[in-house]
C-alpha atoms as a PDB file:
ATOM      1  CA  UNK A   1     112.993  47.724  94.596  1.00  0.00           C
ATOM      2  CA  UNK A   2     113.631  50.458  97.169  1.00  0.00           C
ATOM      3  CA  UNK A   3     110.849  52.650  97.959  1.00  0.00           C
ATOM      4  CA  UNK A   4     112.479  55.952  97.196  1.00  0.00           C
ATOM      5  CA  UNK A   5     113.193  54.227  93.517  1.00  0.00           C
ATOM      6  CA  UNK A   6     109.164  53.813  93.561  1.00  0.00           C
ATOM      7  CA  UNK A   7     107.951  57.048  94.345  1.00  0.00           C
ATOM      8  CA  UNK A   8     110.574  58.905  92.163  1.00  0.00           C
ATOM      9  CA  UNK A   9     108.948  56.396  88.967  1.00  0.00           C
ATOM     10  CA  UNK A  10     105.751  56.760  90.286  1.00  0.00           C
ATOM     11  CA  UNK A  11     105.849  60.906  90.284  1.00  0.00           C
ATOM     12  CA  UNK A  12     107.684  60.819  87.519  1.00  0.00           C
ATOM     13  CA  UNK A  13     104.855  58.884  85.399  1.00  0.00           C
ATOM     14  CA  UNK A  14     102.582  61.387  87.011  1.00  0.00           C
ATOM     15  CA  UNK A  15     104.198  64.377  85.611  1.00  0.00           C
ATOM     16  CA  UNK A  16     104.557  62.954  82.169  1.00  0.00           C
ATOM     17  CA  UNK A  17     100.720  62.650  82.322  1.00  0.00           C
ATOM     18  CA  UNK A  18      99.602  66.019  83.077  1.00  0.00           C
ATOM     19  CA  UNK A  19     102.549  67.188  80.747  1.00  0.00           C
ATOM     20  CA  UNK A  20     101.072  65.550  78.256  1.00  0.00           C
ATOM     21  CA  UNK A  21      97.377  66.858  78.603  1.00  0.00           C
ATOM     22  CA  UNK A  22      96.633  69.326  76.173  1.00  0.00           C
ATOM     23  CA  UNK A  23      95.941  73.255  77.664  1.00  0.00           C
ATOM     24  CA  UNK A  24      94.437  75.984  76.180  1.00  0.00           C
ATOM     25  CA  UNK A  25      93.678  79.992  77.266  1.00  0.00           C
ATOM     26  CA  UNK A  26      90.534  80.008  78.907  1.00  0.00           C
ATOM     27  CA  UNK A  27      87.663  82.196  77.486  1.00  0.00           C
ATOM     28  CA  UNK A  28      87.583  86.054  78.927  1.00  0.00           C
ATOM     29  CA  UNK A  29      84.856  86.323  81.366  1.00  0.00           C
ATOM     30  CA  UNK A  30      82.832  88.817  78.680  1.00  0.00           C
ATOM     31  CA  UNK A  31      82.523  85.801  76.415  1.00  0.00           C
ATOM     32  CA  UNK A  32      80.045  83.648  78.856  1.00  0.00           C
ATOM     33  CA  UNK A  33      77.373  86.905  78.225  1.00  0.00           C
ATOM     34  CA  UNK A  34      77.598  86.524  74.431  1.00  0.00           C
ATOM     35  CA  UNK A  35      77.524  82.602  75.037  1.00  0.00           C
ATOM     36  CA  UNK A  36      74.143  82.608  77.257  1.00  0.00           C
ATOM     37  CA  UNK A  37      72.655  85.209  74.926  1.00  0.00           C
ATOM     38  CA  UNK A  38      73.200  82.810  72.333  1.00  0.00           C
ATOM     39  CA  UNK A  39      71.961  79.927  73.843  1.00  0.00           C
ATOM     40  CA  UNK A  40      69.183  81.733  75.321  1.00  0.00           C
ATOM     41  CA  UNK A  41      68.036  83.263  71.590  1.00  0.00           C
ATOM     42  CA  UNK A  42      68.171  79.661  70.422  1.00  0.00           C
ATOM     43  CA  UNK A  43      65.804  77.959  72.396  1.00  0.00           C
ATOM     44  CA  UNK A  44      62.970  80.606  71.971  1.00  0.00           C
ATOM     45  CA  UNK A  45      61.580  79.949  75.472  1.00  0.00           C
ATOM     46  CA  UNK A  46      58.797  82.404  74.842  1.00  0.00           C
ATOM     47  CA  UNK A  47      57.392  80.982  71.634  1.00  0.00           C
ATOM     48  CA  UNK A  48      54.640  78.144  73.049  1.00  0.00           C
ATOM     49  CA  UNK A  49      55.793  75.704  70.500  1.00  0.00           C
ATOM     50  CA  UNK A  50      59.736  75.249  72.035  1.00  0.00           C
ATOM     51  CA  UNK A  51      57.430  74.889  75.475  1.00  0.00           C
ATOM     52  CA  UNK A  52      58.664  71.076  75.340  1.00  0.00           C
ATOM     53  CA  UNK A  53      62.424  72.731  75.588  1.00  0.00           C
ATOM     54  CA  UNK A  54      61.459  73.695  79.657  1.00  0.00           C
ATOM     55  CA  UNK A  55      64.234  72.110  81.345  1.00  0.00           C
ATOM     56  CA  UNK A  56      65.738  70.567  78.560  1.00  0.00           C
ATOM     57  CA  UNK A  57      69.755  69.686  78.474  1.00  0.00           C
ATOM     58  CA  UNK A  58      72.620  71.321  76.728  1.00  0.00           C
ATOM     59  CA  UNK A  59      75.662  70.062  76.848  1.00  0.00           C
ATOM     60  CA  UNK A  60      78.294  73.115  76.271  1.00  0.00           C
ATOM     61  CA  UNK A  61      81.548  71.841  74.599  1.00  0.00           C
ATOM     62  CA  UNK A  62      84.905  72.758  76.686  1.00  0.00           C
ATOM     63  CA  UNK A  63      86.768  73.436  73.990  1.00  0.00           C
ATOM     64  CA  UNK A  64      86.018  76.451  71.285  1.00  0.00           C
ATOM     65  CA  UNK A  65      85.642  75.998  67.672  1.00  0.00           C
ATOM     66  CA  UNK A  66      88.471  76.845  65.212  1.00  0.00           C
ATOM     67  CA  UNK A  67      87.073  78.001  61.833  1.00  0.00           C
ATOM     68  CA  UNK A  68      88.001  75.101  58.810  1.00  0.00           C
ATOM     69  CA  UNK A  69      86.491  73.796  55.809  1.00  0.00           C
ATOM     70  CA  UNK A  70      83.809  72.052  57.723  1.00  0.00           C
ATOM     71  CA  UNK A  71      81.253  73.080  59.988  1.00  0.00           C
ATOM     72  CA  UNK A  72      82.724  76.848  60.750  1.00  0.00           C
ATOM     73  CA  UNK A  73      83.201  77.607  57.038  1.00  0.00           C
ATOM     74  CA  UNK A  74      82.805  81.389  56.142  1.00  0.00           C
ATOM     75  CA  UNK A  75      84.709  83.807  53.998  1.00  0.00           C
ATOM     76  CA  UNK A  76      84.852  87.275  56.004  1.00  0.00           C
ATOM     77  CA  UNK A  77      86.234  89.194  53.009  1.00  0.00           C
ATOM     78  CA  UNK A  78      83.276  88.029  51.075  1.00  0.00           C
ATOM     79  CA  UNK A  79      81.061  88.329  54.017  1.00  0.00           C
ATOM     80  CA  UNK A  80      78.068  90.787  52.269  1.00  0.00           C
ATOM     81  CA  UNK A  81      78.102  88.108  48.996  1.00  0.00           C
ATOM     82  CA  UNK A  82      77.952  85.243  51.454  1.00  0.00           C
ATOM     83  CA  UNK A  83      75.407  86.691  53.794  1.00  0.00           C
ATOM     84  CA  UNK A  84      72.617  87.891  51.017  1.00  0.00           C
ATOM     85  CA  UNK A  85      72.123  83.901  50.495  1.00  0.00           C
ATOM     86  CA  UNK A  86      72.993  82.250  53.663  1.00  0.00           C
ATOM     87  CA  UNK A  87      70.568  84.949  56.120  1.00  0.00           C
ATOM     88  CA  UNK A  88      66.821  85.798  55.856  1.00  0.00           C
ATOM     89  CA  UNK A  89      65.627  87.764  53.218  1.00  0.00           C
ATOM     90  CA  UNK A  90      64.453  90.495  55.588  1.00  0.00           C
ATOM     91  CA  UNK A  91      68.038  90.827  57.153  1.00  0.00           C
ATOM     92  CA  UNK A  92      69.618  93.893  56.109  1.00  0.00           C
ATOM     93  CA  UNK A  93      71.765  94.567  59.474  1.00  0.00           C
ATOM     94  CA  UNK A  94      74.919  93.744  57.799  1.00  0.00           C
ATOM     95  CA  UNK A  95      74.757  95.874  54.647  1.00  0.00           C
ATOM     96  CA  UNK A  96      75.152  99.164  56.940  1.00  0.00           C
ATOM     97  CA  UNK A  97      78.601 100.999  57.578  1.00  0.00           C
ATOM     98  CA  UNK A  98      79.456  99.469  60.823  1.00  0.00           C
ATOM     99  CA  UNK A  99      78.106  96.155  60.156  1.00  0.00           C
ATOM    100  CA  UNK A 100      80.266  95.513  57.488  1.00  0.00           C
ATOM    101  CA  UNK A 101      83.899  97.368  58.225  1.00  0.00           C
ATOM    102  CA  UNK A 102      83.223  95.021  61.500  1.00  0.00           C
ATOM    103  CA  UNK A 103      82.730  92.356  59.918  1.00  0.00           C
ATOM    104  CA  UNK A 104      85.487  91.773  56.860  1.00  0.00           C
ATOM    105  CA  UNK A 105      87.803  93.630  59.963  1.00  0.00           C
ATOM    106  CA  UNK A 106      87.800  90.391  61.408  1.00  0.00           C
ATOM    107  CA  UNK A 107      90.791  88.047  61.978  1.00  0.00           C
ATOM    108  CA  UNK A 108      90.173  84.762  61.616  1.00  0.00           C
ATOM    109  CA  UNK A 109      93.208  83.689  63.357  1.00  0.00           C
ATOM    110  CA  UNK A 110      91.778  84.858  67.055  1.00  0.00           C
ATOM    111  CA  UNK A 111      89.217  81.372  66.292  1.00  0.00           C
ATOM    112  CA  UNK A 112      91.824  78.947  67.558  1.00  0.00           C
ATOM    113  CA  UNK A 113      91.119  76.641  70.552  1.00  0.00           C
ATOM    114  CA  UNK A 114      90.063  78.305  74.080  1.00  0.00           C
ATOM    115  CA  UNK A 115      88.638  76.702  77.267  1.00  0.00           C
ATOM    116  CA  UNK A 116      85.263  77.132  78.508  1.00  0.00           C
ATOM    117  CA  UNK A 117      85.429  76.808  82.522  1.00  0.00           C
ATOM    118  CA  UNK A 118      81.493  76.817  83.072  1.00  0.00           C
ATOM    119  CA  UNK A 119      78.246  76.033  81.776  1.00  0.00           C
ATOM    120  CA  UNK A 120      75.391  78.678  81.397  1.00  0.00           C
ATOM    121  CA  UNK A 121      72.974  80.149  83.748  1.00  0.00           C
ATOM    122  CA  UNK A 122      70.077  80.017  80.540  1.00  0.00           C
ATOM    123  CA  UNK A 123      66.648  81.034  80.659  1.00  0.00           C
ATOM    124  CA  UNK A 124      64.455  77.815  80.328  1.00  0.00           C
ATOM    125  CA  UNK A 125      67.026  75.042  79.218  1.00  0.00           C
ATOM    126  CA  UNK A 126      70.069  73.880  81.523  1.00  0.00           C
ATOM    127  CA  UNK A 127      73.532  73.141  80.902  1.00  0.00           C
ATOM    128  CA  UNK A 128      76.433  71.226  81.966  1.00  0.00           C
ATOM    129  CA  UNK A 129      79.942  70.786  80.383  1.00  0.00           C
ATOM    130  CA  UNK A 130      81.189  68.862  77.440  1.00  0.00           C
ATOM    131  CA  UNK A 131      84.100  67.397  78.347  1.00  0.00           C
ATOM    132  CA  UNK A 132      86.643  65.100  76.244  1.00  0.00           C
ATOM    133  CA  UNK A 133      86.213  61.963  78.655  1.00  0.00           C
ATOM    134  CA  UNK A 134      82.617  62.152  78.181  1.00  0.00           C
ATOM    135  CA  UNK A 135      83.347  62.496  74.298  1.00  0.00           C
ATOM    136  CA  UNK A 136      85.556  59.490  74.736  1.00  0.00           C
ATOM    137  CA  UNK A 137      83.257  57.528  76.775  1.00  0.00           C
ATOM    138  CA  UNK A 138      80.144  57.826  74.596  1.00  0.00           C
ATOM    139  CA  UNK A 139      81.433  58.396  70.903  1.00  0.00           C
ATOM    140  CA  UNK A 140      85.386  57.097  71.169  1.00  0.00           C
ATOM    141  CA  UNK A 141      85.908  54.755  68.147  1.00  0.00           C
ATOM    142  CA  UNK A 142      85.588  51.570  71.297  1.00  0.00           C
ATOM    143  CA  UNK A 143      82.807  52.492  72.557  1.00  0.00           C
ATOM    144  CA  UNK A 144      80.731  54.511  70.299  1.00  0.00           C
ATOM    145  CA  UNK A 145      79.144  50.815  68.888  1.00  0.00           C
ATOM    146  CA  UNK A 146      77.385  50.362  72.566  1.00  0.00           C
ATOM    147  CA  UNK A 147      77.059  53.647  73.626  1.00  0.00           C
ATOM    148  CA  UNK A 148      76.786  56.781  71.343  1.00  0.00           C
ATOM    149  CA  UNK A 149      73.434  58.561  71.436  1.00  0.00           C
ATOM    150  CA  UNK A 150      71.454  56.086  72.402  1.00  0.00           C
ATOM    151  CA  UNK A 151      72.707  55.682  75.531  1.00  0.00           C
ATOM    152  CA  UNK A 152      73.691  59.541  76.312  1.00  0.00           C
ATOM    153  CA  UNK A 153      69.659  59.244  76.100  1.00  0.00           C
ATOM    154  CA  UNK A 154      69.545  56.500  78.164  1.00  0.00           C
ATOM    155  CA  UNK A 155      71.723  58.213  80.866  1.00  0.00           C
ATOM    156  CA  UNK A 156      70.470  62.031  80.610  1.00  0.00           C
ATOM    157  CA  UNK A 157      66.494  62.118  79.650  1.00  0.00           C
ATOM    158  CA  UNK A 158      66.219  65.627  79.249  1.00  0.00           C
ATOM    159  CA  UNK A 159      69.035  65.915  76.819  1.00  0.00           C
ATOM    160  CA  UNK A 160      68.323  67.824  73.600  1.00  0.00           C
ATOM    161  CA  UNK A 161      71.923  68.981  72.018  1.00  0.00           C
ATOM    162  CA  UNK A 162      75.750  69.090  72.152  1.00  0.00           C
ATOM    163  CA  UNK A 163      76.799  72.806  71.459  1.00  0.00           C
ATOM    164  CA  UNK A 164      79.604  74.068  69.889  1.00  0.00           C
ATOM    165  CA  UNK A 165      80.978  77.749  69.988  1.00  0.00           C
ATOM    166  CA  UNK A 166      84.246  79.563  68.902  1.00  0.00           C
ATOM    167  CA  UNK A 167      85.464  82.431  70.658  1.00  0.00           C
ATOM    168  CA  UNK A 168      83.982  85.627  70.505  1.00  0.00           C
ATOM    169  CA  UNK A 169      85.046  88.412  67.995  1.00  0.00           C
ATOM    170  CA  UNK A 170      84.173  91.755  68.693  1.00  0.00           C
ATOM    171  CA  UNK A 171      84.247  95.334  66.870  1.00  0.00           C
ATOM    172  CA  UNK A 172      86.713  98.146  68.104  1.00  0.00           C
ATOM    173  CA  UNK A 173      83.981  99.579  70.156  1.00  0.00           C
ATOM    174  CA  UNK A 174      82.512  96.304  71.671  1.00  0.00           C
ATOM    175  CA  UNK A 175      79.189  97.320  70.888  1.00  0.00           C
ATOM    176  CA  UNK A 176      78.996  94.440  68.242  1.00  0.00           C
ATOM    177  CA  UNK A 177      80.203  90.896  68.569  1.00  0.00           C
ATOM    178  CA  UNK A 178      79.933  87.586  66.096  1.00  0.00           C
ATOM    179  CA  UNK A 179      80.439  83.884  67.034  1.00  0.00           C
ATOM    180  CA  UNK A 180      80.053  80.226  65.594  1.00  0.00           C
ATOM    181  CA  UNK A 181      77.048  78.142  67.240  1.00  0.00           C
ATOM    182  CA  UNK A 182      76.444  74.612  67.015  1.00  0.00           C
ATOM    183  CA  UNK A 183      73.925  72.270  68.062  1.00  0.00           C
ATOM    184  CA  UNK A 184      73.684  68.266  67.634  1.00  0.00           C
ATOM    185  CA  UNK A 185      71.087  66.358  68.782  1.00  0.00           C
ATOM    186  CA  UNK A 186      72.554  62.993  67.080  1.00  0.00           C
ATOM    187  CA  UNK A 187      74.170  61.424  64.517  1.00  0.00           C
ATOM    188  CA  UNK A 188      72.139  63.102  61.743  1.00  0.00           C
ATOM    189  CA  UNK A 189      70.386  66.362  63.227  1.00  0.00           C
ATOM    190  CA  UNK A 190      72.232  69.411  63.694  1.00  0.00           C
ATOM    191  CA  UNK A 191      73.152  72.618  62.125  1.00  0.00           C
ATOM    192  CA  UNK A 192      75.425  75.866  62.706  1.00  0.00           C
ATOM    193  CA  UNK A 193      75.674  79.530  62.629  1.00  0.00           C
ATOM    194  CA  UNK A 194      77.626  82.459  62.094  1.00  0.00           C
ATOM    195  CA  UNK A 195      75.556  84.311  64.941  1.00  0.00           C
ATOM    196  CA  UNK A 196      75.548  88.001  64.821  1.00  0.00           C
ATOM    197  CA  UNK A 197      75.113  90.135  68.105  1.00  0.00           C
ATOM    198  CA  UNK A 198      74.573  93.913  69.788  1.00  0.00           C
ATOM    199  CA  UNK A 199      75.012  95.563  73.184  1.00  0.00           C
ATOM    200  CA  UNK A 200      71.723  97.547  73.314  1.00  0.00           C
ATOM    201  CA  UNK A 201      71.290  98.808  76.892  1.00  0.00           C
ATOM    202  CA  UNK A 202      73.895  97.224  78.078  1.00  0.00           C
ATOM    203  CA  UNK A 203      72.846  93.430  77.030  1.00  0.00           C
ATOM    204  CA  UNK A 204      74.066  91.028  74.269  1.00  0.00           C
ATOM    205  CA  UNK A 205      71.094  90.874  71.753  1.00  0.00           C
ATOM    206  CA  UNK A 206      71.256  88.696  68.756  1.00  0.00           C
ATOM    207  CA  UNK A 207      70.101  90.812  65.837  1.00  0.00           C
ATOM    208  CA  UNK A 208      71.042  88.168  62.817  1.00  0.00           C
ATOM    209  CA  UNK A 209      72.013  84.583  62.252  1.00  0.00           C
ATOM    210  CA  UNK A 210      73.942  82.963  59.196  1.00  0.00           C
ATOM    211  CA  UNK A 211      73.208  79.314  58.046  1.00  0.00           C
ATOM    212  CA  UNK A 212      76.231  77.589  57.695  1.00  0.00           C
ATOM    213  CA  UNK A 213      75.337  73.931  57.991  1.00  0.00           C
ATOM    214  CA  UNK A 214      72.189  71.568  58.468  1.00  0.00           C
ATOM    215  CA  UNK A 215      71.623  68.100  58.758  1.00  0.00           C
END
């Protein structure tokens, strides 16, 4: 076969491929600051029992959350009803004016799929990126059998959880922001959150979290 013939099949194969790949909008920069705040809140490095959690691995999914009936399940209309079971009992951030034209303001359809470039600079745990070939190579329907958590153990010792966020929503003034968080430390140990966040001084702090999920 002539050589020409081979490179034009050989491109051509090549282009299919990356045609193929899925693509998504990447997060806006402003998101990774909600993210690490997040992250950061979760892992209570100042309360001496998390100490164990110095240095500890999270492994930050690269693709957001979309909401659906399972896992990132939460009615925004109903959002006060919802939120008087599902937060503490001492929570009453979301019962005041801004809290809640924020909140049933939202529009669920801005939680479709986004990119997350980066992992985050976090206060005592690390993290790296979640990517869909390490998905595939540790839980793919071939391999999960010999690999799964086990050996994600096995090949990162300081691992603790797989996170999951969506994108960021944020009030008209972007003093206020909400987001679904995940974390899985195996097949049966997780949970997620409607997480509930405000700039105070010019930082993300998270004021509230929702229980959506636990196992």
């Amino acid at each position: 076969m002539p050589a020409v013939l081979l490179f034009t099949i050989f491109f051509g194969l090549l282009g299919q491929s990356v045609l193929s790949q899925t693509t998504y909008p990447v997060v806006p920069d402003a998101d990774y600051a909600v993210y690490t705040a997040i992250a950061n809140d979760f892992s209570k490095c100042s309360d001496i029992q998390y100490a164990y959690r110095q240095g500890n691995l999270l492994f930050i999914k690269s693709v957001t959350e979309e909401k659906s009936k399972y896992g990132f399940q939460f009615s925004f209309a109903k959002a006060e009803e919802q939120l008087s079971f599902l937060t503490r009992p001492q929570a009453t951030f979301y019962k005041e004016p801004g809290w809640k034209t924020f909140i049933v303001s939202v529009d669920t359809s801005q939680f479709t799929k986004y990119e997350i470039k980066q992992p985050f600079k976090l206060t005592c745990r690390t993290s790296r990126m979640w990517s869909p070939d390490l998905q595939e190579y540790y839980f793919g329907n071939e391999n999960h059998p010999n690999r799964g958590y086990y050996a994600l153990r096995n090949d990162y010792p300081k691992f603790e959880d797989i996170v999951s966020l969506s994108k960021v929503a944020y009030s008209s003034d972007c003093q206020k922001a909400l987001c679904y968080y995940s974390e899985v430390s195996d097949g049966k140990a997780g949970a997620g959150y409607l997480v509930f966040l405000e700039r105070l001084e010019g930082t993300w702090k998270v004021i509230g979290s929702a229980g959506l999920w636990m196992a």
